[in-house]
N, C-alpha and C. Protein backbone atom coordinates (compact mmCIF):
# COMPACT_ATOMS: atom_id res chain seq x y z
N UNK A 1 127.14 61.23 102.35
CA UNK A 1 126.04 61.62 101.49
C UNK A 1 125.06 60.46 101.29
N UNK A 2 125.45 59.36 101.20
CA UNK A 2 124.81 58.23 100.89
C UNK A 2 123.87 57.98 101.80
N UNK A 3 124.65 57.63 103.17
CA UNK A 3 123.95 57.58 104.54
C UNK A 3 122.77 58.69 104.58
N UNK A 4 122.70 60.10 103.83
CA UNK A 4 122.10 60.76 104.26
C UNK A 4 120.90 60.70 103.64
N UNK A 5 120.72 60.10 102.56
CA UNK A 5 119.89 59.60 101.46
C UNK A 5 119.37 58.51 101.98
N UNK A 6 119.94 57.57 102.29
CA UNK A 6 119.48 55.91 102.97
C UNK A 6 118.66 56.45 104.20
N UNK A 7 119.04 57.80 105.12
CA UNK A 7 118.02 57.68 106.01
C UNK A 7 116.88 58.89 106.19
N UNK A 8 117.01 59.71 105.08
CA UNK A 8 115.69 59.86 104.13
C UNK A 8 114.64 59.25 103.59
N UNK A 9 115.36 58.08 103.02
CA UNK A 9 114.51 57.67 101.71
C UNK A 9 113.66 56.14 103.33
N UNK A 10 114.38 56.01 104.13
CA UNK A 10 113.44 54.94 105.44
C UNK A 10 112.50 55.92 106.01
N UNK A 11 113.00 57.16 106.86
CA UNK A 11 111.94 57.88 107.05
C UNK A 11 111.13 58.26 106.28
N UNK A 12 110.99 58.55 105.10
CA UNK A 12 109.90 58.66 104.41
C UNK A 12 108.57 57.40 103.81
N UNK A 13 109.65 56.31 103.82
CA UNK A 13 108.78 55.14 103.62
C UNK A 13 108.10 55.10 104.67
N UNK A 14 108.71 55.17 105.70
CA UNK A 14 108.27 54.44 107.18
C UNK A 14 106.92 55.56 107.83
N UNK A 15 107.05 56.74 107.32
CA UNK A 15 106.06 57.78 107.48
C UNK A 15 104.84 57.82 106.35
N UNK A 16 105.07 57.25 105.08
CA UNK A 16 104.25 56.80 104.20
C UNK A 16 103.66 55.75 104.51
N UNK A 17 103.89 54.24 104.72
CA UNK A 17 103.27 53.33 105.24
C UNK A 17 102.46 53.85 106.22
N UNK A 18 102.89 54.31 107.34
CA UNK A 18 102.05 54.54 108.10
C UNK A 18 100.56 55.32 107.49
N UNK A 19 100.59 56.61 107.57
CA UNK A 19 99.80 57.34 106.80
C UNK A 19 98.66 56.58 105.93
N UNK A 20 99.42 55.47 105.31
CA UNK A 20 98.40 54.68 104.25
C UNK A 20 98.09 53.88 104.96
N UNK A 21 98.59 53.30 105.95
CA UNK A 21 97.61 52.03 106.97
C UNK A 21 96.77 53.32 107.85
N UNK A 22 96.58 54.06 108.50
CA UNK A 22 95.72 54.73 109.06
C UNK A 22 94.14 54.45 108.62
N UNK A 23 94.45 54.66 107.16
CA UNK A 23 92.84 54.71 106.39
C UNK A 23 92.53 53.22 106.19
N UNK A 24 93.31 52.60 106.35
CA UNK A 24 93.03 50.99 106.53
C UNK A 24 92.42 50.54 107.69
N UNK A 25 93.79 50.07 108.59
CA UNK A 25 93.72 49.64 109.80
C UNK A 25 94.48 50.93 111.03
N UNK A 26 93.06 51.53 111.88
CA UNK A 26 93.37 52.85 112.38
C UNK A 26 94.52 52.42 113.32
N UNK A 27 93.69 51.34 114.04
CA UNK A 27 94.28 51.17 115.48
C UNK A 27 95.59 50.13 115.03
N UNK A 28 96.29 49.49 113.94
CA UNK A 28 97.00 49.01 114.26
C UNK A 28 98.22 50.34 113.71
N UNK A 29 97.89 51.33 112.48
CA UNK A 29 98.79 52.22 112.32
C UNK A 29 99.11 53.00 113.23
N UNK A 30 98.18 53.72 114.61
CA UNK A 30 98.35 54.19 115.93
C UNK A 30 99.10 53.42 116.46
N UNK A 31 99.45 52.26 116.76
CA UNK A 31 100.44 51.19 117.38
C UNK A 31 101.42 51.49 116.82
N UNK A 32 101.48 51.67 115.46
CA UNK A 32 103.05 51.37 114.76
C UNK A 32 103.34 52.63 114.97
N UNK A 33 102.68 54.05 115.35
CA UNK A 33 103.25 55.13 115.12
C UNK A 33 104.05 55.92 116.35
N UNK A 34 103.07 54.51 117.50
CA UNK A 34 103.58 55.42 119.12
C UNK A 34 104.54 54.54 119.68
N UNK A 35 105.38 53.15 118.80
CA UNK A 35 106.67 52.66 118.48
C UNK A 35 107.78 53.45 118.33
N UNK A 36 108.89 53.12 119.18
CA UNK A 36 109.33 53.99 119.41
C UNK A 36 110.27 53.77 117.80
N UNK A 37 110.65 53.75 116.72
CA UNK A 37 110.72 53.42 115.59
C UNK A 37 111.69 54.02 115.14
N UNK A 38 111.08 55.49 115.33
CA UNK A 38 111.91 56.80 114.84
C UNK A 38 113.14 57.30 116.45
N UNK A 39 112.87 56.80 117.45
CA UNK A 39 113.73 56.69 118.24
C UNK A 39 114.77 55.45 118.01
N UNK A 40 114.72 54.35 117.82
CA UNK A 40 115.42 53.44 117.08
C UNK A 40 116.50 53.64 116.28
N UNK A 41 115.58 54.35 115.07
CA UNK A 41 116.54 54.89 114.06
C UNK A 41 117.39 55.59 113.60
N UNK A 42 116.75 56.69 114.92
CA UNK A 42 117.38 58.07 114.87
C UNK A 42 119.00 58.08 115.90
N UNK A 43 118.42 57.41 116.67
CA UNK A 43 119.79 57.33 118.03
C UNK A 43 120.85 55.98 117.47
N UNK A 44 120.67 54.77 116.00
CA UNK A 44 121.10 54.39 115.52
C UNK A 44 122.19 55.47 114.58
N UNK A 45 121.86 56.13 113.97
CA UNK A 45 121.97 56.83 112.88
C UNK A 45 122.71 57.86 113.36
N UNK A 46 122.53 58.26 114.61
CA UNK A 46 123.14 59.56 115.03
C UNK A 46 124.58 58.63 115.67
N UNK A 47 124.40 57.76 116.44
CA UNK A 47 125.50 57.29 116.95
C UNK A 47 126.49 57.11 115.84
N UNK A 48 125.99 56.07 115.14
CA UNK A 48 127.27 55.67 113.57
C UNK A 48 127.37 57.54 113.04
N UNK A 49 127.15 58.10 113.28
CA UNK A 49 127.84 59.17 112.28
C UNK A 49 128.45 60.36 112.90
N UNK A 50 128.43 60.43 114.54
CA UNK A 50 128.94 60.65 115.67
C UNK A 50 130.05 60.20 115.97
N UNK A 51 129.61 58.88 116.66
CA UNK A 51 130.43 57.94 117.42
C UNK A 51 130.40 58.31 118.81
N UNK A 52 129.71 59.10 119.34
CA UNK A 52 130.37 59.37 120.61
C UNK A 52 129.14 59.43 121.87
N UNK A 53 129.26 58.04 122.34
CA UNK A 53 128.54 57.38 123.40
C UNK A 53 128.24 58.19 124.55
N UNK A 54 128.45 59.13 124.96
CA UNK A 54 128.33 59.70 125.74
C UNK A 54 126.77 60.76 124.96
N UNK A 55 127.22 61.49 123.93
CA UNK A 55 126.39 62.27 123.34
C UNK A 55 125.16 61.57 123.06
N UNK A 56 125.40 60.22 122.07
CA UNK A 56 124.01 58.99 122.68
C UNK A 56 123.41 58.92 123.46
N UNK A 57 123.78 58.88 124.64
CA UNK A 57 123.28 58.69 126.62
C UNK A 57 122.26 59.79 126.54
N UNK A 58 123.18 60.68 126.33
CA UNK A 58 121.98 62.37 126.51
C UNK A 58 121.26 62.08 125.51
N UNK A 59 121.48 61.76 124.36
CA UNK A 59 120.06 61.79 123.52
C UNK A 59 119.08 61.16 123.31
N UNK A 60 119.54 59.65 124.08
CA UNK A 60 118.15 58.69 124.71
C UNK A 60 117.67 58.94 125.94
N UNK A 61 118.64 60.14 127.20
CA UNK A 61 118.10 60.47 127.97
C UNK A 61 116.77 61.40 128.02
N UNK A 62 117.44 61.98 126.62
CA UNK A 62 116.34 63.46 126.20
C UNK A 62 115.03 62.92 125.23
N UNK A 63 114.97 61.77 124.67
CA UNK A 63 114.12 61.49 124.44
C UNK A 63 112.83 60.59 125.40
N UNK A 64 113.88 59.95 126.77
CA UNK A 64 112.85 59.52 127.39
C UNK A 64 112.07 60.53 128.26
N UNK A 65 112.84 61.87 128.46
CA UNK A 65 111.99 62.41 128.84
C UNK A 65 110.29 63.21 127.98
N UNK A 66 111.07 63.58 126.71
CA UNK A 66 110.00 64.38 125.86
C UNK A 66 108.76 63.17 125.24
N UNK A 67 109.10 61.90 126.01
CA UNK A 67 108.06 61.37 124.79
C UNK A 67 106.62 61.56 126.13
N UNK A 68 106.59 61.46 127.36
CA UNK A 68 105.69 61.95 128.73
C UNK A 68 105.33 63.62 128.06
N UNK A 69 105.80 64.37 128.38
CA UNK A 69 106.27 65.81 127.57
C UNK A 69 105.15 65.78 126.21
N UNK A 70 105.32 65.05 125.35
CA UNK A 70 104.90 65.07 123.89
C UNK A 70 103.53 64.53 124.16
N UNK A 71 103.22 64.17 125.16
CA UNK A 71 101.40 63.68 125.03
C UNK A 71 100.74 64.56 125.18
N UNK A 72 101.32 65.47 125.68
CA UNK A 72 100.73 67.04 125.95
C UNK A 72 99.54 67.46 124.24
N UNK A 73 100.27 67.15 122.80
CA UNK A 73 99.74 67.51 121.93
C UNK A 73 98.30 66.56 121.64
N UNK A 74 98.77 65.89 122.46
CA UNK A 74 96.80 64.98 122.30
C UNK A 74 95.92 65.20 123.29
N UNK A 75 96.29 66.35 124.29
CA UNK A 75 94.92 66.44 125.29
C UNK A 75 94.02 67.28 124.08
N UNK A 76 94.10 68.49 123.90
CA UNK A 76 93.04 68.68 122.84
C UNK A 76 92.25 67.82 122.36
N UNK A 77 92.26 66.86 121.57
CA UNK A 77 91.68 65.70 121.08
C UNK A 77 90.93 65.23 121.93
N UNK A 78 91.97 64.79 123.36
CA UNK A 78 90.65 63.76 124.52
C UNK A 78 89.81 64.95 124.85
N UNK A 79 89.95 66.22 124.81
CA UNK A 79 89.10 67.17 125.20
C UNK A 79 88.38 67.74 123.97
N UNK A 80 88.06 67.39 123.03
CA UNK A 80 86.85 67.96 122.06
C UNK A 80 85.97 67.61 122.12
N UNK A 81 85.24 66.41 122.30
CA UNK A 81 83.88 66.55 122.30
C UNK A 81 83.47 66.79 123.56
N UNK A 82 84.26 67.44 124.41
CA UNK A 82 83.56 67.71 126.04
C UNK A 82 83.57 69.40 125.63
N UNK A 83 84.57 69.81 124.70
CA UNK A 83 84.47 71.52 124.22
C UNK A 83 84.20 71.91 122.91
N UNK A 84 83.63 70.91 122.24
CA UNK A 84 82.87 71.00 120.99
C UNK A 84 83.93 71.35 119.91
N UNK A 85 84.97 71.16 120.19
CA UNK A 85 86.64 71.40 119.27
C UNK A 85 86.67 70.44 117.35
N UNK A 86 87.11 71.45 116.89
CA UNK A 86 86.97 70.95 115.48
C UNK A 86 88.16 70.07 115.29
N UNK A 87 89.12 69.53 114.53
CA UNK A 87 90.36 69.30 114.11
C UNK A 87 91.16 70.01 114.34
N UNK A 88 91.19 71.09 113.30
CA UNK A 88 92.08 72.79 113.56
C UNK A 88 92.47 72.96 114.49
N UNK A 89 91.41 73.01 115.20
CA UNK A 89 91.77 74.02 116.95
C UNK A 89 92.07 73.03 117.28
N UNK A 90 91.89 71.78 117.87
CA UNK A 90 92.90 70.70 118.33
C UNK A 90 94.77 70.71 117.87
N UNK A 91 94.64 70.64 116.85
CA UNK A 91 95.97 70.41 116.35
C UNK A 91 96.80 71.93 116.77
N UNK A 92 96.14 73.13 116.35
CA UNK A 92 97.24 74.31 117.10
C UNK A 92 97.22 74.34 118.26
N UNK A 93 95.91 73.80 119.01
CA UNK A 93 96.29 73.77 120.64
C UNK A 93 97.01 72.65 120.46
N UNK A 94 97.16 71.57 119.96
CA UNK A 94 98.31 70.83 120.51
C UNK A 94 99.56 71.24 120.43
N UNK A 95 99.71 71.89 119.24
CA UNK A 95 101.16 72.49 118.83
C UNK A 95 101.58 73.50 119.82
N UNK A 96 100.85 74.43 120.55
CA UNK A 96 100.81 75.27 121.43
C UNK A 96 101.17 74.56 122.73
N UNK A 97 100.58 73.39 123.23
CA UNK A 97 100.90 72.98 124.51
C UNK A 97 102.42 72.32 124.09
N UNK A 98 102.75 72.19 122.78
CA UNK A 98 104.15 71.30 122.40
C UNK A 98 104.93 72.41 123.16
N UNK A 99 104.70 74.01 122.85
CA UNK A 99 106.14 74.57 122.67
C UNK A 99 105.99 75.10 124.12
N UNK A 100 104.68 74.34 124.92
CA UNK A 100 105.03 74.77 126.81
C UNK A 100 105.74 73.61 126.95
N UNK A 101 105.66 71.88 126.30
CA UNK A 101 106.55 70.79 126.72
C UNK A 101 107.84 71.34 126.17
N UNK A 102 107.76 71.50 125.60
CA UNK A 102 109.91 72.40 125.06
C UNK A 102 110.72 72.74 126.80
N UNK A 103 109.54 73.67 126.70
CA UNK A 103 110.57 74.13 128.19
C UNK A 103 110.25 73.28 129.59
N UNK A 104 109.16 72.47 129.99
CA UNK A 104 109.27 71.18 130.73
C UNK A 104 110.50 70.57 130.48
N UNK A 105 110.72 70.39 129.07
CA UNK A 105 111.52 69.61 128.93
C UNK A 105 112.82 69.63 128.97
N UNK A 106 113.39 71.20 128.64
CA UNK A 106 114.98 71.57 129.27
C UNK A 106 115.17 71.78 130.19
N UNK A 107 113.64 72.17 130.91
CA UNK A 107 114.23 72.05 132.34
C UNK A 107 114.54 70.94 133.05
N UNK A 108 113.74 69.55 133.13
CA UNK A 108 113.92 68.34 133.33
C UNK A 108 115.29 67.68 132.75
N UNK A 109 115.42 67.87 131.38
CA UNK A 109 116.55 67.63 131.19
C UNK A 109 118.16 68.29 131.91
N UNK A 110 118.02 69.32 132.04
CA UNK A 110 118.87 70.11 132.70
C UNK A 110 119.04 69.32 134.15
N UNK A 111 117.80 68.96 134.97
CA UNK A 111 118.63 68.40 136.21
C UNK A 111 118.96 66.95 136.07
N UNK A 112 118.92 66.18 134.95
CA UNK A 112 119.34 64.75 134.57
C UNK A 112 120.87 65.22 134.19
């Protein structure tokens, strides 16, 4: 229970900082955010409460594939001012091209 609180209460800091350096300093909170940070923490955190190294392997395997996969949600963005795109429609088309990387991504994963 404790553990589960301790890695709550980091992800939330660590997602708050960020957020509040954005409106500060853009480009150094974009640095800290495309760190792999939350991969760090997460494949830390999962291992200690697991234990089982093998299940680790696959889950840093599965993340090196989805993070190629996951840029998919920022073409929108490089493509708005060439299609006159607001915020909104960026962000559900990104969310939309996320859930075509889903299945890129089990499938790729599947032949690893």
């Amino acid at each position: 229970m404790i553990l589960a609180i301790g890695k709550t209460v980091l992800a939330a800091v660590l997602i708050s900082f960020v957020s509040w350096l954005s409106g500060k300093k853009t480009a150094l909170a974009g640095f800290i955010t495309a760190l792999p940070l939350t991969t760090l923490l997460a494949l830390a955190f999962s291992h200690m409460e697991w234990g089982d190294s093998k299940q680790s392997v696959a889950y840093a395997k599965s993340v090196f594939v989805a993070i190629p996969v996951s840029l998919l949600f920022f073409v929108p963005f490089l493509l708005a001012e060439k299609f006159n795109l607001n915020f909104w429609s960026c962000y559900v088309s990104g969310i939309v091209l996320l859930g075509v990387g889903y299945f890129v991504h089990d499938f790729v994963t599947k032949l690893l």
